[in-house]
PDB file of N, CA and C in Angstrom:
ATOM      1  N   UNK A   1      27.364  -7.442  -5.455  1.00  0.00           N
ATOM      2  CA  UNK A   1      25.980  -7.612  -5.047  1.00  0.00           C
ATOM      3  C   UNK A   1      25.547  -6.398  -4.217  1.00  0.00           C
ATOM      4  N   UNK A   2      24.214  -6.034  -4.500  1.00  0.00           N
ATOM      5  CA  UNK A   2      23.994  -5.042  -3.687  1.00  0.00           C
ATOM      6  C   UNK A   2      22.549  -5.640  -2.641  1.00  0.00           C
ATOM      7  N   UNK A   3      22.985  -4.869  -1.568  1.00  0.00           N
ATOM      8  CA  UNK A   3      22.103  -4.812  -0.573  1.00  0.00           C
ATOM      9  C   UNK A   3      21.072  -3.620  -0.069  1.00  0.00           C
ATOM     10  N   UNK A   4      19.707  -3.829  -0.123  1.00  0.00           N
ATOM     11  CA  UNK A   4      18.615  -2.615   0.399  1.00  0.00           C
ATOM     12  C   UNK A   4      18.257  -3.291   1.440  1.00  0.00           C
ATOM     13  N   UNK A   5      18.106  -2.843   2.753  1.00  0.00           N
ATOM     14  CA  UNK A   5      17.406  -3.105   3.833  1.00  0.00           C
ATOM     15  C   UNK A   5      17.146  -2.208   5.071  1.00  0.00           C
ATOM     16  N   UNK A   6      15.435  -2.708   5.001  1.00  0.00           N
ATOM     17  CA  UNK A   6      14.482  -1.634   5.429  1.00  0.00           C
ATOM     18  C   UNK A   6      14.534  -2.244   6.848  1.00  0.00           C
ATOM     19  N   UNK A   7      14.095  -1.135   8.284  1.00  0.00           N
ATOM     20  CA  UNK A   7      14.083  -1.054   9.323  1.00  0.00           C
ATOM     21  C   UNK A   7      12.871  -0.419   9.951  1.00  0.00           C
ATOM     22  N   UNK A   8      12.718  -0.634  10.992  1.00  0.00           N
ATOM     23  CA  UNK A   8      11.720   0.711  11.933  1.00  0.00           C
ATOM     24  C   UNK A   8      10.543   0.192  11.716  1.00  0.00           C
ATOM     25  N   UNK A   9       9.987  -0.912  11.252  1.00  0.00           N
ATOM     26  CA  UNK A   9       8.291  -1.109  10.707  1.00  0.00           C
ATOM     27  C   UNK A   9       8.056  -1.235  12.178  1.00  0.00           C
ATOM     28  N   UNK A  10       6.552  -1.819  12.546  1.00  0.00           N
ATOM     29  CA  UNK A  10       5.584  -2.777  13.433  1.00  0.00           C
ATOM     30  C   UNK A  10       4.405  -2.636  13.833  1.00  0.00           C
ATOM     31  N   UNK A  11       4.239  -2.253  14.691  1.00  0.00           N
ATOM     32  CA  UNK A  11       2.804  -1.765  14.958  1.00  0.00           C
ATOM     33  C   UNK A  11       2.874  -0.873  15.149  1.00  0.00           C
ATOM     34  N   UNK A  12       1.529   0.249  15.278  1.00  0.00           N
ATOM     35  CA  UNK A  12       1.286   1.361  15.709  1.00  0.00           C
ATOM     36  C   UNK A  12      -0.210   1.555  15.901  1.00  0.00           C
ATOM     37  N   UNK A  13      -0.455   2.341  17.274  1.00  0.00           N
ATOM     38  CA  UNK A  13      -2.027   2.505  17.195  1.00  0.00           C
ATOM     39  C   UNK A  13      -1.961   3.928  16.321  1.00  0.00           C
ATOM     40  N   UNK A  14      -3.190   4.260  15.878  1.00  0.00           N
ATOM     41  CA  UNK A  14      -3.779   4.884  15.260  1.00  0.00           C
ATOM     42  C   UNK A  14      -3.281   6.485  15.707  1.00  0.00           C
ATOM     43  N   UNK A  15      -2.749   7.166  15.367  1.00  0.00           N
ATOM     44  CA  UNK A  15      -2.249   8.714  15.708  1.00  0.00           C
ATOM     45  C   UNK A  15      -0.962   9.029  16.108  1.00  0.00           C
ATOM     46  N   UNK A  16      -0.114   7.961  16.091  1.00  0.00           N
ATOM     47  CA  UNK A  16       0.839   7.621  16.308  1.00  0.00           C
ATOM     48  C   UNK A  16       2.072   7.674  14.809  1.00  0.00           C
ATOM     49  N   UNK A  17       3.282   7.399  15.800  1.00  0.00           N
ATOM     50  CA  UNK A  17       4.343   7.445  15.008  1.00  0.00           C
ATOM     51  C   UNK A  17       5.274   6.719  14.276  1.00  0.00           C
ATOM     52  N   UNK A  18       5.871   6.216  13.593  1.00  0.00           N
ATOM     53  CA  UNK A  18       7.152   5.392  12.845  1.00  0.00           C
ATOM     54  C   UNK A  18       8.019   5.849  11.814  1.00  0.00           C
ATOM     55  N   UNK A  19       9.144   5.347  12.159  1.00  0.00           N
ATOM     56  CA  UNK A  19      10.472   6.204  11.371  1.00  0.00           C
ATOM     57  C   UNK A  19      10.597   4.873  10.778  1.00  0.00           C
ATOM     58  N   UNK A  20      10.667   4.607   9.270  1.00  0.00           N
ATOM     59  CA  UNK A  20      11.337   3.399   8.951  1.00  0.00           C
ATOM     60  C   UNK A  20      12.647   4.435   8.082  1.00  0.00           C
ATOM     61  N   UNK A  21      13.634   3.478   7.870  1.00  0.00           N
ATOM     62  CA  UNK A  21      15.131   3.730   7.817  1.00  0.00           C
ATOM     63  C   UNK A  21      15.544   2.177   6.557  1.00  0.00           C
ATOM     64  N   UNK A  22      16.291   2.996   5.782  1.00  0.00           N
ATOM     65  CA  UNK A  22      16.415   2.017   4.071  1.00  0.00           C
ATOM     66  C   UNK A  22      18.163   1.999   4.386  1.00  0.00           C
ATOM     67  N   UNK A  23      18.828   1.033   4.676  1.00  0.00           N
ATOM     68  CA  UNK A  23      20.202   1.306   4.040  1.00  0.00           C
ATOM     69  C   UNK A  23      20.668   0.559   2.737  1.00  0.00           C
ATOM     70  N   UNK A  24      21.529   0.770   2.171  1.00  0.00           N
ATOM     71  CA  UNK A  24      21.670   0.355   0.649  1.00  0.00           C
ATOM     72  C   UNK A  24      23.561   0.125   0.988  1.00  0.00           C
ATOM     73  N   UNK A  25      23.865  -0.881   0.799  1.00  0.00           N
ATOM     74  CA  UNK A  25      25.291  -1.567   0.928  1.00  0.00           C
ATOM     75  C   UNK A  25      25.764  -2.724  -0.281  1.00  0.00           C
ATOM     76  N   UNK A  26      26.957  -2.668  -0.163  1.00  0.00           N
ATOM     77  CA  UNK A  26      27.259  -3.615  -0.984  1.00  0.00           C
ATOM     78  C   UNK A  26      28.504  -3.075  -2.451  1.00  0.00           C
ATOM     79  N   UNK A  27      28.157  -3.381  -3.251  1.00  0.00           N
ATOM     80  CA  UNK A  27      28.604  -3.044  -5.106  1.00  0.00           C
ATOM     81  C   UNK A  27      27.880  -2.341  -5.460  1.00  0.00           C
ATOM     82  N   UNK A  28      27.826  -0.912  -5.053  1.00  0.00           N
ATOM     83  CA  UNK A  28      26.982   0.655  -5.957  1.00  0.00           C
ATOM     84  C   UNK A  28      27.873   1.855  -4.914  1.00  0.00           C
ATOM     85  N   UNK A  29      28.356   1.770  -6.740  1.00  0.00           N
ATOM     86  CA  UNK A  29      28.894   2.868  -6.838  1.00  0.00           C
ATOM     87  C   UNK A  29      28.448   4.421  -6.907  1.00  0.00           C
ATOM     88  N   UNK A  30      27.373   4.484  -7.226  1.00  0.00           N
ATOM     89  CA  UNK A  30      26.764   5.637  -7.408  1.00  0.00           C
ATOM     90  C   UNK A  30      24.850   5.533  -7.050  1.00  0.00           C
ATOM     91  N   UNK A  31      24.538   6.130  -6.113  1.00  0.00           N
ATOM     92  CA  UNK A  31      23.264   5.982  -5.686  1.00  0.00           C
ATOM     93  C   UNK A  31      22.437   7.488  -6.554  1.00  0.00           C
ATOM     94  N   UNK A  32      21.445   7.291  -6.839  1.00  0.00           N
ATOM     95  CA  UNK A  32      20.287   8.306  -7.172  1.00  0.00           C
ATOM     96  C   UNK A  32      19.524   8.781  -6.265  1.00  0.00           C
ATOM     97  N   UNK A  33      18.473   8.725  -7.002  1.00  0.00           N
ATOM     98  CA  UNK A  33      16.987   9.103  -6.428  1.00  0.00           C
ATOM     99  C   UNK A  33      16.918   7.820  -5.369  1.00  0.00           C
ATOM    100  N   UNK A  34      16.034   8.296  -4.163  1.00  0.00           N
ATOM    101  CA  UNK A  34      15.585   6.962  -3.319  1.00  0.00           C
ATOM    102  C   UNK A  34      14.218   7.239  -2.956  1.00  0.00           C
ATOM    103  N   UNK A  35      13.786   6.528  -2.822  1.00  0.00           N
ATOM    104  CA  UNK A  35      12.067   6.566  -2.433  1.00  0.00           C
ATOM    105  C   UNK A  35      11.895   5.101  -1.455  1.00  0.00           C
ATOM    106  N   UNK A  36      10.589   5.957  -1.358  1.00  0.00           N
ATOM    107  CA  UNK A  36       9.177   4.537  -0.475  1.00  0.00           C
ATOM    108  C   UNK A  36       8.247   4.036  -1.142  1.00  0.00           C
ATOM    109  N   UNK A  37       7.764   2.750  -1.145  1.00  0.00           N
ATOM    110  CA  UNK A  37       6.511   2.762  -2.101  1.00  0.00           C
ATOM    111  C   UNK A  37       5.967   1.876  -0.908  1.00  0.00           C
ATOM    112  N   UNK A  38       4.820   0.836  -1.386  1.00  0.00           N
ATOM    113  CA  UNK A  38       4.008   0.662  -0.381  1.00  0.00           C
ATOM    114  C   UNK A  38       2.855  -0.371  -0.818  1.00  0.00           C
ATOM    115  N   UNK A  39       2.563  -1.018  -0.286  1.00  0.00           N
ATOM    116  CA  UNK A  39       1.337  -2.395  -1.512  1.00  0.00           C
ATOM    117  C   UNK A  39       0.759  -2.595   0.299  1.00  0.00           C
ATOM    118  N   UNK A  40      -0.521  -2.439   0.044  1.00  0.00           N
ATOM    119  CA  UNK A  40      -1.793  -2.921   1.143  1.00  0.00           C
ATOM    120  C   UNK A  40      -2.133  -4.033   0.287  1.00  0.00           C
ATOM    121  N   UNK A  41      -2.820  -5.131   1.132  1.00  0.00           N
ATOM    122  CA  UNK A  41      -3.472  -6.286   0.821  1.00  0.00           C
ATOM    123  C   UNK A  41      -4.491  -6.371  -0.339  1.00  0.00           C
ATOM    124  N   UNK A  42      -4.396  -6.813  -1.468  1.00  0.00           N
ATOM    125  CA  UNK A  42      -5.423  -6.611  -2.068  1.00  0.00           C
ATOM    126  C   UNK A  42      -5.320  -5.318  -3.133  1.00  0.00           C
ATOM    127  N   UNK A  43      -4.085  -4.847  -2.998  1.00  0.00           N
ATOM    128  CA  UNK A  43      -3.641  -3.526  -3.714  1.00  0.00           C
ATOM    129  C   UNK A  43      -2.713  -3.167  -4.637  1.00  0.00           C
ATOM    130  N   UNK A  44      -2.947  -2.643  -5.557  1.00  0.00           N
ATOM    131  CA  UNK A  44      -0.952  -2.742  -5.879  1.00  0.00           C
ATOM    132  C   UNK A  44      -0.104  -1.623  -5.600  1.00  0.00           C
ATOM    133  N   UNK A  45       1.305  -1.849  -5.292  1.00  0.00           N
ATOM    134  CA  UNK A  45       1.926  -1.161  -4.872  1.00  0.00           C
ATOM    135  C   UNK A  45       2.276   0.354  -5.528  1.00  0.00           C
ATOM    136  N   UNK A  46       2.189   1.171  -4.381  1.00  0.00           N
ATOM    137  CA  UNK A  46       1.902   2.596  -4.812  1.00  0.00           C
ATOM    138  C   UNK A  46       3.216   3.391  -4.623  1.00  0.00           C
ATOM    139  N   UNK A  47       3.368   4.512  -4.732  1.00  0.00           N
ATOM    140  CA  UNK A  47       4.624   5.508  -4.189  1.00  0.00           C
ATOM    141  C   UNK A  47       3.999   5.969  -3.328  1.00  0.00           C
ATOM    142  N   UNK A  48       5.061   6.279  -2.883  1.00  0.00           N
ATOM    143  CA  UNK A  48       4.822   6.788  -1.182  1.00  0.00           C
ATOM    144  C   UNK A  48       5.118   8.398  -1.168  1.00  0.00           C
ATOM    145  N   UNK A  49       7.061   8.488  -1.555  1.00  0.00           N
ATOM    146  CA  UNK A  49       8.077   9.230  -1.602  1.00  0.00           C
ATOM    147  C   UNK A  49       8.963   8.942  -1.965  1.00  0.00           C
ATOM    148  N   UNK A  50       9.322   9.982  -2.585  1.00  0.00           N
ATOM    149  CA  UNK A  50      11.097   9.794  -3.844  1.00  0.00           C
ATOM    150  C   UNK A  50      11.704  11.406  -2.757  1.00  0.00           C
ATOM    151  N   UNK A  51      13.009  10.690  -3.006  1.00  0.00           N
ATOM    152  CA  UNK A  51      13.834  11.938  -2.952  1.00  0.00           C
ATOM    153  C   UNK A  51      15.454  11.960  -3.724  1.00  0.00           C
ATOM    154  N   UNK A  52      15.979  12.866  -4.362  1.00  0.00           N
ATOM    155  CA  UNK A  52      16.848  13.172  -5.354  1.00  0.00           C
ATOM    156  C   UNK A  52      18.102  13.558  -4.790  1.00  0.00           C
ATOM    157  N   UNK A  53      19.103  13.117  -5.048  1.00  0.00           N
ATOM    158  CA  UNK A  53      20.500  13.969  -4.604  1.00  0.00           C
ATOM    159  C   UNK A  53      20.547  14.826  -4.483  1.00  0.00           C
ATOM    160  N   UNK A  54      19.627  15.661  -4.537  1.00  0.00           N
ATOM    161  CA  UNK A  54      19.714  17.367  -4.288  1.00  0.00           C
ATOM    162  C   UNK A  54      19.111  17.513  -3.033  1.00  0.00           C
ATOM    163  N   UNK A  55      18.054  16.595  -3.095  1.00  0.00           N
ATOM    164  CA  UNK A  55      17.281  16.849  -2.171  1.00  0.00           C
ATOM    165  C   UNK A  55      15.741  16.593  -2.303  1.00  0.00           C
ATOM    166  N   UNK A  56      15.531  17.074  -3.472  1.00  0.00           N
ATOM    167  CA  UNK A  56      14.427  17.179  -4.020  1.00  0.00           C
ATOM    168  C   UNK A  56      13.422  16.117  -3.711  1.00  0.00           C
ATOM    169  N   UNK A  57      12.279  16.526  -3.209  1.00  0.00           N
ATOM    170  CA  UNK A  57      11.539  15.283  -2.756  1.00  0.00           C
ATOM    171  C   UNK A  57       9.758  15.015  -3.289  1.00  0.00           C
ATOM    172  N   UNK A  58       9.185  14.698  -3.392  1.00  0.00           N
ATOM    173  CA  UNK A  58       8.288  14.526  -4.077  1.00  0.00           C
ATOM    174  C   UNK A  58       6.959  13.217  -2.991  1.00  0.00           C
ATOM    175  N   UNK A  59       5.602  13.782  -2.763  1.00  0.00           N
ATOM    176  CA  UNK A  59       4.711  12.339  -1.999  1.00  0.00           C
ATOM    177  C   UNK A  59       3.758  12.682  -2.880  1.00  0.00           C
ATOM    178  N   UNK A  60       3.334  11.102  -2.501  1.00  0.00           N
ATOM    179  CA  UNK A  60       1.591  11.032  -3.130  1.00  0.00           C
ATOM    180  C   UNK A  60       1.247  11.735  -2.063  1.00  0.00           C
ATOM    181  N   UNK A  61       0.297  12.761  -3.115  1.00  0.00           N
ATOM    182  CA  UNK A  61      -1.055  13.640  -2.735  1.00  0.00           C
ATOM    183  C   UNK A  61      -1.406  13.031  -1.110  1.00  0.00           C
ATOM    184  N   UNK A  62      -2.166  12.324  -1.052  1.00  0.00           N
ATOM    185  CA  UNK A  62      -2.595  11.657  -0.344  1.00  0.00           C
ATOM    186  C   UNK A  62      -1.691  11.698   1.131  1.00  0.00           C
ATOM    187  N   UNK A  63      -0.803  11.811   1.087  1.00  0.00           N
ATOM    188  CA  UNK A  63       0.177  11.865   1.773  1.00  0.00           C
ATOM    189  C   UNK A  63       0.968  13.092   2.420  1.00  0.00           C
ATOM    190  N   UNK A  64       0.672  13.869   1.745  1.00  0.00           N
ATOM    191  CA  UNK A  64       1.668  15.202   2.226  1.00  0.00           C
ATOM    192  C   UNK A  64       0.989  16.079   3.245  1.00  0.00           C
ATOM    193  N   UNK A  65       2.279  16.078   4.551  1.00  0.00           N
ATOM    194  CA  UNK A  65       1.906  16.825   5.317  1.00  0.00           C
ATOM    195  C   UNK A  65       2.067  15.544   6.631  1.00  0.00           C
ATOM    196  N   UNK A  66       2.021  14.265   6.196  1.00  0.00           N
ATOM    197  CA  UNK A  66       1.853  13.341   7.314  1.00  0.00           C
ATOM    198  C   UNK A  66       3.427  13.070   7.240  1.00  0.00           C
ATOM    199  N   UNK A  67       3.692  12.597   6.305  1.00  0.00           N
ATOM    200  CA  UNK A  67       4.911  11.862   5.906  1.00  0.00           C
ATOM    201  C   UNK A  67       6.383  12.524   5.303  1.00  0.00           C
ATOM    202  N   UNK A  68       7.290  12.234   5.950  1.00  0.00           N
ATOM    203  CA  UNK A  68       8.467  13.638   5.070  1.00  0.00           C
ATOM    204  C   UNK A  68       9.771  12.109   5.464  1.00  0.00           C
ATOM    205  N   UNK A  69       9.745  12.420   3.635  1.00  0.00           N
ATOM    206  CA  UNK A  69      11.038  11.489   3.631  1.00  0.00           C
ATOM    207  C   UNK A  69      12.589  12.049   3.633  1.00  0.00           C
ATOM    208  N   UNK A  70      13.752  11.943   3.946  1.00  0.00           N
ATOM    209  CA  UNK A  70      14.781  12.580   4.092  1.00  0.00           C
ATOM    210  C   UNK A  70      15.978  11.535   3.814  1.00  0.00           C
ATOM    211  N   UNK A  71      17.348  11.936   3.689  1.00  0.00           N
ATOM    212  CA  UNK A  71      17.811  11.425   3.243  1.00  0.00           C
ATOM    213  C   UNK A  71      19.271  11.680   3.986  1.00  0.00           C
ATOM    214  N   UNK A  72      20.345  10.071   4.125  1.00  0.00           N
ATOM    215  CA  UNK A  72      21.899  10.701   4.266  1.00  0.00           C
ATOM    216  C   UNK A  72      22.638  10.364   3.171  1.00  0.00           C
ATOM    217  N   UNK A  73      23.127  11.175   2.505  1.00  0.00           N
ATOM    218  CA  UNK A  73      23.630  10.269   1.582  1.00  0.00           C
ATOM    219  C   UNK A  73      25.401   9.570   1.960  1.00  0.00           C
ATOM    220  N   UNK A  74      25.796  10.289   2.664  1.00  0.00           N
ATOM    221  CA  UNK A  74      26.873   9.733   3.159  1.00  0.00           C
ATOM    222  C   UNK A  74      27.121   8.148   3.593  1.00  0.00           C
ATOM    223  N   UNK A  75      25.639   8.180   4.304  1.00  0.00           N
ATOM    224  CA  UNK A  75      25.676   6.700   4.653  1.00  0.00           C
ATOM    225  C   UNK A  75      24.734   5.731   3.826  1.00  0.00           C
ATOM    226  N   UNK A  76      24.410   6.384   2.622  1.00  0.00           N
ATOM    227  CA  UNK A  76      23.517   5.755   1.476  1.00  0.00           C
ATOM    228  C   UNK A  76      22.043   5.278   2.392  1.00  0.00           C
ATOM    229  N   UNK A  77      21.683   5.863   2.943  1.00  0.00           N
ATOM    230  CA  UNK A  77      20.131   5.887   3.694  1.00  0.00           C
ATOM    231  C   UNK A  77      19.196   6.716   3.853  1.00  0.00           C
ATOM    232  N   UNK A  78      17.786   6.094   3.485  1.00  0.00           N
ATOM    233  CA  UNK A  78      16.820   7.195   3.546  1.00  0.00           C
ATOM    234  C   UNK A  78      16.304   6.754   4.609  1.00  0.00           C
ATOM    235  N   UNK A  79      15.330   7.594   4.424  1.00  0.00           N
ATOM    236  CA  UNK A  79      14.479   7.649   5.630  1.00  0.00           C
ATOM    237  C   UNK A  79      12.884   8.164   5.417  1.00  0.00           C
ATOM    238  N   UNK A  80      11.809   7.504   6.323  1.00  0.00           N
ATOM    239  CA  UNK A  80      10.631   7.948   6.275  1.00  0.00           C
ATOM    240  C   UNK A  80       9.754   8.029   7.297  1.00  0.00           C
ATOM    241  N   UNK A  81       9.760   9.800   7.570  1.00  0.00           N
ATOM    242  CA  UNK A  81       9.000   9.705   9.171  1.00  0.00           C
ATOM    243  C   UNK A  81       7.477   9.719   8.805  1.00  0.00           C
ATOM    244  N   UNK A  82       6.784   8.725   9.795  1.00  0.00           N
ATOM    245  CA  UNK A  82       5.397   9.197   9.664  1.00  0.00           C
ATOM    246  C   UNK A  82       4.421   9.484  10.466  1.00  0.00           C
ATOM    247  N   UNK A  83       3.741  10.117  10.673  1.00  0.00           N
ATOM    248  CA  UNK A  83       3.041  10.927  11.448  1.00  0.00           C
ATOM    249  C   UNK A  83       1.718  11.129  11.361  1.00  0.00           C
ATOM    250  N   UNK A  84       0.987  10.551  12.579  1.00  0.00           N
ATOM    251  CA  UNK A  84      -0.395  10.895  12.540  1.00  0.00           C
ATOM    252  C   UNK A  84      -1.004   9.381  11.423  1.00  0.00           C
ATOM    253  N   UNK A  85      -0.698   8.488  12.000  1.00  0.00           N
ATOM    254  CA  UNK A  85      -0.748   7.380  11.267  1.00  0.00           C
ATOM    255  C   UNK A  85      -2.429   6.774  10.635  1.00  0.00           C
ATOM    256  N   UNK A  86      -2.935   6.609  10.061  1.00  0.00           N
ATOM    257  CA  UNK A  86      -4.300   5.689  10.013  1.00  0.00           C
ATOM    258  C   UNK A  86      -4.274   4.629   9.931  1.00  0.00           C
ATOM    259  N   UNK A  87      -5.263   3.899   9.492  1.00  0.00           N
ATOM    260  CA  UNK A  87      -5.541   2.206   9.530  1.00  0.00           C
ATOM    261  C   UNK A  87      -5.199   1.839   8.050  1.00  0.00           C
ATOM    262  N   UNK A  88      -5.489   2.994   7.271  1.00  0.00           N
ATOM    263  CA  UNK A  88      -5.396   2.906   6.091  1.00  0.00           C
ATOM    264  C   UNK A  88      -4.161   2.942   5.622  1.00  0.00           C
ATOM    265  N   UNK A  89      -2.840   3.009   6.509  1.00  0.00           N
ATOM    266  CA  UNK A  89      -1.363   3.637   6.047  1.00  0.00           C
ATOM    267  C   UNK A  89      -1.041   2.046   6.788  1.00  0.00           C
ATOM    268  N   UNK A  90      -1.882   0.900   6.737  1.00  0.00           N
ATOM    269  CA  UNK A  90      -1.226  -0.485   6.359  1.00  0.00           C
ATOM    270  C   UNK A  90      -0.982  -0.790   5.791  1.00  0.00           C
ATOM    271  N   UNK A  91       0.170  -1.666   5.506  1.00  0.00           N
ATOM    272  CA  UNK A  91       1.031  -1.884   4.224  1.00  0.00           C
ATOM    273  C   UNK A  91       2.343  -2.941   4.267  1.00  0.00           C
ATOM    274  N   UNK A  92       2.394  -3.466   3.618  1.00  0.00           N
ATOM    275  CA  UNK A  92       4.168  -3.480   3.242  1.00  0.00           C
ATOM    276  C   UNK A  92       5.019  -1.820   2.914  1.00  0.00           C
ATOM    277  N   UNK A  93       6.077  -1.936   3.484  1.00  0.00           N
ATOM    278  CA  UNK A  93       6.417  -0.843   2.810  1.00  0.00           C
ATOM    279  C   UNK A  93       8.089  -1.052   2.191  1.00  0.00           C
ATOM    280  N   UNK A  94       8.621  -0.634   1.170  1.00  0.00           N
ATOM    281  CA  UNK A  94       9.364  -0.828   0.127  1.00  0.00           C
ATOM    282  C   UNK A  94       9.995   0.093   0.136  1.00  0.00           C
ATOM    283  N   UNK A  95      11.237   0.149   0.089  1.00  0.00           N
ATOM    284  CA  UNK A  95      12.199   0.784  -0.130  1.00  0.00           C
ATOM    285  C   UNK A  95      13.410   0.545  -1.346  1.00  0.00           C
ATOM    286  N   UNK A  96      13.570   1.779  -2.496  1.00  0.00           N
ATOM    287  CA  UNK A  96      14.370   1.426  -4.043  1.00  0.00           C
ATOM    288  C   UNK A  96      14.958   2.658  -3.964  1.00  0.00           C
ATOM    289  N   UNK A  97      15.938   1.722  -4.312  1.00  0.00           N
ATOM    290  CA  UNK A  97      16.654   2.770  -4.670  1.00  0.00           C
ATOM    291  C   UNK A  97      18.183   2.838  -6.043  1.00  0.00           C
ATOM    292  N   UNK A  98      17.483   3.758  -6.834  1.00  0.00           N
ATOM    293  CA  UNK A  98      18.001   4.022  -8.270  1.00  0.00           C
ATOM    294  C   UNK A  98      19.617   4.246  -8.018  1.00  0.00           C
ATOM    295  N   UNK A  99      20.379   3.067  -8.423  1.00  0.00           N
ATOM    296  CA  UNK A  99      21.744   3.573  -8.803  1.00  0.00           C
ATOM    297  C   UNK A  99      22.478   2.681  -9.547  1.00  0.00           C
ATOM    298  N   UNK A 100      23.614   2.933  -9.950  1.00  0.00           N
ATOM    299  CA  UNK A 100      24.794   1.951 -10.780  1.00  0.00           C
ATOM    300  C   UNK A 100      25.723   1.286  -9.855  1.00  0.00           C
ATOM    301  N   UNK A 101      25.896  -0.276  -9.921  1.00  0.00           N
ATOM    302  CA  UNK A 101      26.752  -0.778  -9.490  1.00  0.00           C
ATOM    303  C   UNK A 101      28.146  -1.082 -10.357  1.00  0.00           C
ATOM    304  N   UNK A 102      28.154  -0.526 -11.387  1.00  0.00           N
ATOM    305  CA  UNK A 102      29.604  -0.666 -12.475  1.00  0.00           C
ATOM    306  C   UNK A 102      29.404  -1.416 -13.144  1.00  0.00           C
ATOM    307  N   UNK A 103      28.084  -2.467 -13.082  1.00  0.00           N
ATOM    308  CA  UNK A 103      27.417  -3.345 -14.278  1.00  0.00           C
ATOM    309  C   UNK A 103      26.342  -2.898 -15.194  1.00  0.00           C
ATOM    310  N   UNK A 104      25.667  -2.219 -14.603  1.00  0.00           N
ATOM    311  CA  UNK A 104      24.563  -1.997 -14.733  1.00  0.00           C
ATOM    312  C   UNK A 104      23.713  -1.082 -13.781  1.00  0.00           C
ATOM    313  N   UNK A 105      22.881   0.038 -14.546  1.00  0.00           N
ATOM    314  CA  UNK A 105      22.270   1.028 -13.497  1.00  0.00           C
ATOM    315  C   UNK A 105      20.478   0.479 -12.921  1.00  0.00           C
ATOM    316  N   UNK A 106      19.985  -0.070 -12.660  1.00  0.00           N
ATOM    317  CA  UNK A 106      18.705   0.045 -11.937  1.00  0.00           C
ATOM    318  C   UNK A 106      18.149   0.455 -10.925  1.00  0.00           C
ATOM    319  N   UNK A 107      16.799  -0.008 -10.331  1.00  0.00           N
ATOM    320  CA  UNK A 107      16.498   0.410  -9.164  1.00  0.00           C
ATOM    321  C   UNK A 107      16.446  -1.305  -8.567  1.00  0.00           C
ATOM    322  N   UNK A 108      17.427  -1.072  -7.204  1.00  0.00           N
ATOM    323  CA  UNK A 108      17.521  -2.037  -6.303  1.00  0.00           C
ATOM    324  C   UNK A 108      16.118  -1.884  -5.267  1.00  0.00           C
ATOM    325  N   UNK A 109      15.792  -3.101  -4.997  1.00  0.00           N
ATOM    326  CA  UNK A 109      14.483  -2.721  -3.971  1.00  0.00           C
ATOM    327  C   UNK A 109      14.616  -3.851  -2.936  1.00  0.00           C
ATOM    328  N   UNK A 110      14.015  -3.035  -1.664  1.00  0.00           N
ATOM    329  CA  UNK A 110      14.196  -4.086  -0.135  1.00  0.00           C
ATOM    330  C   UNK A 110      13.534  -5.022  -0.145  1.00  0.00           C
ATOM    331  N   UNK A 111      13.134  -5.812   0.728  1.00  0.00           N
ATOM    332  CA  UNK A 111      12.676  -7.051   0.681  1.00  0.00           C
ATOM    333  C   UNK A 111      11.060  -6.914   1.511  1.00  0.00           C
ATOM    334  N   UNK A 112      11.031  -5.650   1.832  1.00  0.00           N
ATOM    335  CA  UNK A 112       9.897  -4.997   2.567  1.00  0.00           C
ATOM    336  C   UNK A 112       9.768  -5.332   4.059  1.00  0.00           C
ATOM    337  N   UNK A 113       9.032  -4.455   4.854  1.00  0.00           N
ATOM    338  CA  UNK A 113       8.841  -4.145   6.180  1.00  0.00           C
ATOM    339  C   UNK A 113       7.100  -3.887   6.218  1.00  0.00           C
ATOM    340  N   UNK A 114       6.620  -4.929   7.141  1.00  0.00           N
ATOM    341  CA  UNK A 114       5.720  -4.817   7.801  1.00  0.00           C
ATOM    342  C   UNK A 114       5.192  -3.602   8.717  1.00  0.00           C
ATOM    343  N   UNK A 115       4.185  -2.416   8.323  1.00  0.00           N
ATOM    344  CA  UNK A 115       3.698  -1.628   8.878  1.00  0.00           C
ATOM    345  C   UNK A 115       2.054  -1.724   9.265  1.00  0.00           C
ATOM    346  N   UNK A 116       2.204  -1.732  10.346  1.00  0.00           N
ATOM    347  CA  UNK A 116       0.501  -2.207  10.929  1.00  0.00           C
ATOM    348  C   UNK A 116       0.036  -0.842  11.732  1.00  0.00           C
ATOM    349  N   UNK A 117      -1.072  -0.114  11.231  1.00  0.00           N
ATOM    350  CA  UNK A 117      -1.655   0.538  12.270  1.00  0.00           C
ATOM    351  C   UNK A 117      -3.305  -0.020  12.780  1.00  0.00           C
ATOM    352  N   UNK A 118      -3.148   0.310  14.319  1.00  0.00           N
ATOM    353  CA  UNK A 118      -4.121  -0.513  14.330  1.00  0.00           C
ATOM    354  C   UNK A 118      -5.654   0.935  14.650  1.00  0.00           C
ATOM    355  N   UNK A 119      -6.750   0.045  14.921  1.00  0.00           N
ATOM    356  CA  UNK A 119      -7.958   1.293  15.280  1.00  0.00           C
ATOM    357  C   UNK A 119      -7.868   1.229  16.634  1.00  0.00           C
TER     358      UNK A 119
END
């Protein structure tokens, strides 16, 4: 069985900061790509940020320059700092992450974290 679980959400006023933190445990053997995605009320869930065993990292437009996702892979955890927050960067936020557990390869996903910024 594998395990994703996301950390670091809660509140934040408006210009402000939050690190949420993904660890991935359990039966996977081999981890991939990991990313953030993200669903506001009334919305459907979007990407946030991917990042690749290399490194390689990739945000929605919308996003770059606030947000820089990073990664350990040693300890199979990403990470997503964010910065300079709005009202509009409310959300659930989601954390997947692409790998093989020796059954089967998919993307495992967290159970989500509550991110509130307020005005």
């Amino acid at each position: 069985q594998v395990h994703v679980v996301e950390s670091g959400g809660g509140l934040v006023q408006a210009g402000g900061s939050l690190r949420l933190s993904c660890a991935a445990s359990g039966s996977i053997f081999r981890i991939d790509d990991m990313g953030w995605y993200r669903q506001a009320p009334g919305k459907r869930r979007e990407s946030v940020a991917r990042i690749s065993t290399a490194g390689s990292t990739t945000y929605a437009d919308s996003l770059k320059g606030r947000f820089t996702i990073s990664r350990d892979s040693a300890k199979n955890t990403v990470y997503l700092q964010m910065n300079s927050l709005k009202p509009e960067d409310t959300a659930v936020y989601y954390c997947s992450v692409d790998g093989w557990s020796g059954i089967m390869y998919k993307t495992y996903w967290g159970q989500g974290i509550q991110v509130t910024v307020s005005s």
